[in-house]
Protein backbone atom coordinates (compact mmCIF):
# COMPACT_ATOMS: atom_id res chain seq x y z
CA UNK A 1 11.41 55.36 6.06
CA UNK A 2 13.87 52.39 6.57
CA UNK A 3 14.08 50.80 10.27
CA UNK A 4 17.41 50.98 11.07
CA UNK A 5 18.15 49.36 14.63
CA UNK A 6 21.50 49.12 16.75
CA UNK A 7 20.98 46.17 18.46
CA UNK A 8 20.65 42.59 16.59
CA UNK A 9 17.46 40.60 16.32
CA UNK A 10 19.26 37.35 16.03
CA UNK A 11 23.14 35.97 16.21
CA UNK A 12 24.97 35.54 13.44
CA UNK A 13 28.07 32.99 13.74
CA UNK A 14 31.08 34.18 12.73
CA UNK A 15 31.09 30.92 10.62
CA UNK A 16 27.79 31.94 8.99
CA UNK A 17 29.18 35.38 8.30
CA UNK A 18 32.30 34.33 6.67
CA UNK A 19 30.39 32.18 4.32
CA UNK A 20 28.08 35.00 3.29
CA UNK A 21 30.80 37.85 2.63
CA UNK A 22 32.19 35.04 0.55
CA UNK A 23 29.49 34.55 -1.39
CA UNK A 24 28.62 38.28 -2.24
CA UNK A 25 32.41 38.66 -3.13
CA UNK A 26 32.72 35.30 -5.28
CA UNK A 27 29.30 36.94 -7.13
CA UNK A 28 30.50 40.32 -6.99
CA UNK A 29 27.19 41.30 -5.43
CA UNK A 30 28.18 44.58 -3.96
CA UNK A 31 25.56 47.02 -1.86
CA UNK A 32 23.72 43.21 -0.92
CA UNK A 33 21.88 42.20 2.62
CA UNK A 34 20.82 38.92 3.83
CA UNK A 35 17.47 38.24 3.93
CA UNK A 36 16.52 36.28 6.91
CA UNK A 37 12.93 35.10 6.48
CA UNK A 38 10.09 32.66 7.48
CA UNK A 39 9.26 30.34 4.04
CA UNK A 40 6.90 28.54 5.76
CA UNK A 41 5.01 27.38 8.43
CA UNK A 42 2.39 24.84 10.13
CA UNK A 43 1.67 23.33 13.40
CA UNK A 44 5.08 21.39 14.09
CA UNK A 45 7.10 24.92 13.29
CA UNK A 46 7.95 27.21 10.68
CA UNK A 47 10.95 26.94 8.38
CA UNK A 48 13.48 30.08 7.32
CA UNK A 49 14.72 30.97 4.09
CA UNK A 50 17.67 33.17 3.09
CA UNK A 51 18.34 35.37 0.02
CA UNK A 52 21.42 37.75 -1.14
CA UNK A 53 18.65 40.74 -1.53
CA UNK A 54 19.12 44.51 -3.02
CA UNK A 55 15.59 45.87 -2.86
CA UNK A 56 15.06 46.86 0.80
CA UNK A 57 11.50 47.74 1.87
CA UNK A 58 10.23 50.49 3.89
CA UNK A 59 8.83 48.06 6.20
CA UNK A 60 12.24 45.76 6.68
CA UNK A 61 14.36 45.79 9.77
CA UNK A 62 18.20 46.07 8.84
CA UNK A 63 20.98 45.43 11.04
CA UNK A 64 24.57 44.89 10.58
CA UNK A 65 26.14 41.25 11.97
CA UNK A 66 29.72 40.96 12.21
CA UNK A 67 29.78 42.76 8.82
CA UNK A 68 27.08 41.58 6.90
CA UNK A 69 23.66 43.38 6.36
CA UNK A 70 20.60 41.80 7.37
CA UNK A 71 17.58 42.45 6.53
CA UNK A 72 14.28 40.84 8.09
CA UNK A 73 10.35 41.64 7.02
CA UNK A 74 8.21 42.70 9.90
CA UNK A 75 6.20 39.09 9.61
CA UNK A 76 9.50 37.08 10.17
CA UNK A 77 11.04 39.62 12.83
CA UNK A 78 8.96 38.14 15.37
CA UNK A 79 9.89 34.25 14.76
CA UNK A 80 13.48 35.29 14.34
CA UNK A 81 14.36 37.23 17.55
CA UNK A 82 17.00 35.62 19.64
CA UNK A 83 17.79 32.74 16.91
CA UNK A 84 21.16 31.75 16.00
CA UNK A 85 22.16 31.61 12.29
CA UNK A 86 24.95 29.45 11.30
CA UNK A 87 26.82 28.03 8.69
CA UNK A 88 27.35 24.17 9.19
CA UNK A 89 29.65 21.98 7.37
CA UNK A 90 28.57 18.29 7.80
CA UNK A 91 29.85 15.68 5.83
CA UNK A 92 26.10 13.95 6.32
CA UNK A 93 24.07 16.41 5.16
CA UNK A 94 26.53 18.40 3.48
CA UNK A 95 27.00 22.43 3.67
CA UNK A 96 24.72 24.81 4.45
CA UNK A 97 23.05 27.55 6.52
CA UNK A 98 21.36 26.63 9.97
CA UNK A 99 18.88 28.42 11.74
CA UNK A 100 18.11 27.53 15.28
CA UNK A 101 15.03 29.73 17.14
CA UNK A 102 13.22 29.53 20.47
CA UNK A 103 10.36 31.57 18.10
CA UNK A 104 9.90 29.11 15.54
CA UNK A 105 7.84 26.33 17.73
CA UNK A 106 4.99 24.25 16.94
CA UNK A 107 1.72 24.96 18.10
CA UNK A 108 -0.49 22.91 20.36
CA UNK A 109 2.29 22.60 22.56
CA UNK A 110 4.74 21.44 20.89
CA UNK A 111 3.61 18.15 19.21
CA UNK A 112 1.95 16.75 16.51
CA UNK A 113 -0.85 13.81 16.54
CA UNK A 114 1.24 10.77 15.98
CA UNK A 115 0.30 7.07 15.04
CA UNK A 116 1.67 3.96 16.61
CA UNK A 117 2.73 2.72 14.12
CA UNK A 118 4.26 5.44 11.93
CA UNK A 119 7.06 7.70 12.54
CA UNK A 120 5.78 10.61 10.68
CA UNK A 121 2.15 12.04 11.15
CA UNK A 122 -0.02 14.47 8.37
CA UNK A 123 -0.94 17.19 10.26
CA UNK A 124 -3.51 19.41 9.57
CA UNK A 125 -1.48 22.37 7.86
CA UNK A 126 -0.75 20.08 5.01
CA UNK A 127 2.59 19.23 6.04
CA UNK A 128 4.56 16.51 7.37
CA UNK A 129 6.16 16.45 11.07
CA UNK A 130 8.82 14.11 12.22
CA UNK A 131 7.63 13.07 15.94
CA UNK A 132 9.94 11.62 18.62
CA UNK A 133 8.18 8.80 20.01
């Protein structure tokens, strides 16, 4: 049985939802959710991915945001509760979605091993972490 819940997991900016209802009507992708979801992961955080999705699991949480159906699998729920997703237009880095969540930390604290003389560090997961020194 679907988990269908009353109460959002995360915000959804009205800027974010505007650009998604656009989307499914520009595609003509009727009966769609968004799929809110952790792509990856290590020990400075995880990252989210998104995805216009029609095959809804038993296991999924859905809830609506300002119109738009989300949809979240019970391994991402947990990072994503209490994150804001927006839609950011910045003439930088260009368009896109943002996802911003007190969840989605890095382990250990919070930082990464760090050399002197290097402003990124390996870290064990295999990835590569920024670090503020």
């Amino acid at each position: 049985m679907l988990q269908e819940i009353n109460t959002q997991i995360f915000t959804l900016t009205p800027a974010a939802s505007e650009a998604v209802k656009n989307i499914l009507t520009e595609r003509k992708l009727e009966g769609y959710a968004l799929r809110v979801y952790v792509a990856s992961g290590g020990c400075c955080g995880v990252n989210f991915g998104m995805a216009l999705d029609n095959n809804i699991r038993e296991v999924d949480t859905i809830f609506e945001a300002d119109g738009v159906k989300v949809v979240v699998d019970e391994v991402s729920i947990d990072y994503l509760r209490d994150a804001t997703v927006d839609f950011v237009n910045d003439p930088t880095h260009g368009a896109g979605f943002a996802v911003s969540s007190p969840n989605a930390h890095s382990h250990e604290g919070g930082a990464c091993a760090c050399g002197s003389d290097s402003s990124e560090s390996s870290c064990g997961c295999g990835g590569s972490c920024s670090c503020n020194n």
